[in-house]
C-alpha atoms as a PDB file:
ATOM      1  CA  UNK A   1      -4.130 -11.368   7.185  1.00  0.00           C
ATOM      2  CA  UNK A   2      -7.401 -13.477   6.039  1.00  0.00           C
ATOM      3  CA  UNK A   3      -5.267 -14.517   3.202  1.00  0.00           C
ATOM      4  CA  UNK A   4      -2.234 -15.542   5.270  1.00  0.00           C
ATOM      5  CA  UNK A   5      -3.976 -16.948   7.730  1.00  0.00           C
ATOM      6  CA  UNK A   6      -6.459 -18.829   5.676  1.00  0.00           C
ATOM      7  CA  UNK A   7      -5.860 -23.048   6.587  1.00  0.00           C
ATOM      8  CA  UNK A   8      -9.002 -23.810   4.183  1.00  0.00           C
ATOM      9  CA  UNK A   9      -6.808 -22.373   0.981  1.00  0.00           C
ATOM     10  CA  UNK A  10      -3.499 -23.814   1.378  1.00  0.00           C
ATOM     11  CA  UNK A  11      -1.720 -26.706   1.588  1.00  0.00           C
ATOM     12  CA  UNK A  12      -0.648 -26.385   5.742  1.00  0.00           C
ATOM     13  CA  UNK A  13       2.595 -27.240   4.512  1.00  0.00           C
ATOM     14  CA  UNK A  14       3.053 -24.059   2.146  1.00  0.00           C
ATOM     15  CA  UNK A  15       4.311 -21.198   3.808  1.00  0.00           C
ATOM     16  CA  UNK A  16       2.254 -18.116   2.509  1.00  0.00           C
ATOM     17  CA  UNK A  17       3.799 -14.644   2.886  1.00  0.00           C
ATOM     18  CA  UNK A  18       1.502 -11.331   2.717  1.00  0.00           C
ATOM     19  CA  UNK A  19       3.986 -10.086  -0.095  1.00  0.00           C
ATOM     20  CA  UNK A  20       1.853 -12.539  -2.140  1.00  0.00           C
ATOM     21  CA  UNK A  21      -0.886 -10.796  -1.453  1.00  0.00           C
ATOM     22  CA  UNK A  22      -0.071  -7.063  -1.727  1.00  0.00           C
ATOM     23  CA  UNK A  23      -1.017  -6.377  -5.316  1.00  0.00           C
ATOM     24  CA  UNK A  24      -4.453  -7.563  -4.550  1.00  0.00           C
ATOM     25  CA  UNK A  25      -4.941  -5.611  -1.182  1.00  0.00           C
ATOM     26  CA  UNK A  26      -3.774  -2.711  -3.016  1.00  0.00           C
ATOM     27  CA  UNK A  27      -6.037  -2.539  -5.751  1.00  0.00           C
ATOM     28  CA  UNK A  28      -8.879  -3.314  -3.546  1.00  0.00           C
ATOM     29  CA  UNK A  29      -8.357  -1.507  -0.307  1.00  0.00           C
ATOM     30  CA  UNK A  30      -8.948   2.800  -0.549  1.00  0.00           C
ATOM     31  CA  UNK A  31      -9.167   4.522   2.764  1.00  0.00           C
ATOM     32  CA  UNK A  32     -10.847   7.874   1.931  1.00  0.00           C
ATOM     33  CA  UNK A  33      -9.384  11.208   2.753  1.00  0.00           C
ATOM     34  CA  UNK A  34     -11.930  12.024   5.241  1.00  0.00           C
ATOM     35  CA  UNK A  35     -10.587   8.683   7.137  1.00  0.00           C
ATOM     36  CA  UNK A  36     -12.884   5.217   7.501  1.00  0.00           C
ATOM     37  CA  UNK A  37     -16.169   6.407   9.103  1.00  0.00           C
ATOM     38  CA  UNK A  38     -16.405   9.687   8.119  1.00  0.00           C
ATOM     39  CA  UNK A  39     -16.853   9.394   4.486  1.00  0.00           C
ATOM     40  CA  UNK A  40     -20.442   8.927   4.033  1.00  0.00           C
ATOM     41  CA  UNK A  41     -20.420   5.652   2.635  1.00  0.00           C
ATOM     42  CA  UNK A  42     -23.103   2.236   3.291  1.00  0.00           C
ATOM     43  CA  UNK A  43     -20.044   0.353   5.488  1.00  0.00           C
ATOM     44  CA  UNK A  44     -19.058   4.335   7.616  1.00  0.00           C
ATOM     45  CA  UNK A  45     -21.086   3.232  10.282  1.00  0.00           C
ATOM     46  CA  UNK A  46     -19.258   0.007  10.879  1.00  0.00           C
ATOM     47  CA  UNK A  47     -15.907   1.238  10.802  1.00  0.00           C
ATOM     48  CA  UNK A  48     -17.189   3.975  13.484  1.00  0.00           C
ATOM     49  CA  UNK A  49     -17.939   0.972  15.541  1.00  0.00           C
ATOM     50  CA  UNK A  50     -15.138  -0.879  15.158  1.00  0.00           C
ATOM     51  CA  UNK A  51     -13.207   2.480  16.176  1.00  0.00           C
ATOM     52  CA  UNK A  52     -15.017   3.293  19.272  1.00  0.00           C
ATOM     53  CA  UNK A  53     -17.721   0.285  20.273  1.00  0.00           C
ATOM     54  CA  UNK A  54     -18.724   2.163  23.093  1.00  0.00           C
ATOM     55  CA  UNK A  55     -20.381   5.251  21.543  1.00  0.00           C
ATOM     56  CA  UNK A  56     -23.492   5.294  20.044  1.00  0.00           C
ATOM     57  CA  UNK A  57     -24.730   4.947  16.620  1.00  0.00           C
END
């Protein structure tokens, strides 16, 4: 949605769809199979967050 949304890229008159955008997202983006937060990784502990703010860390 950054890349949709994004007013400093694009002309405000071109209308930007996220079809655009999906060949980039999908090389990029790779949930693991133990799920975001649970795989061990540097960025776990901020997806844990953004899951459930209220718990500890």
């Amino acid at each position: 949605m950054i890349c949709v949304n994004d007013l400093y890229s694009f002309d405000p008159d071109v209308v930007v769809e996220i079809e655009q955008f999906e060949d980039v997202i999908g090389r990029h983006f790779k949930q693991p199979k133990e799920g975001l937060g649970n795989d061990n990784t540097p960025a776990s502990h901020m997806w844990r967050t953004l899951r459930r703010p209220c718990n500890a860390l």
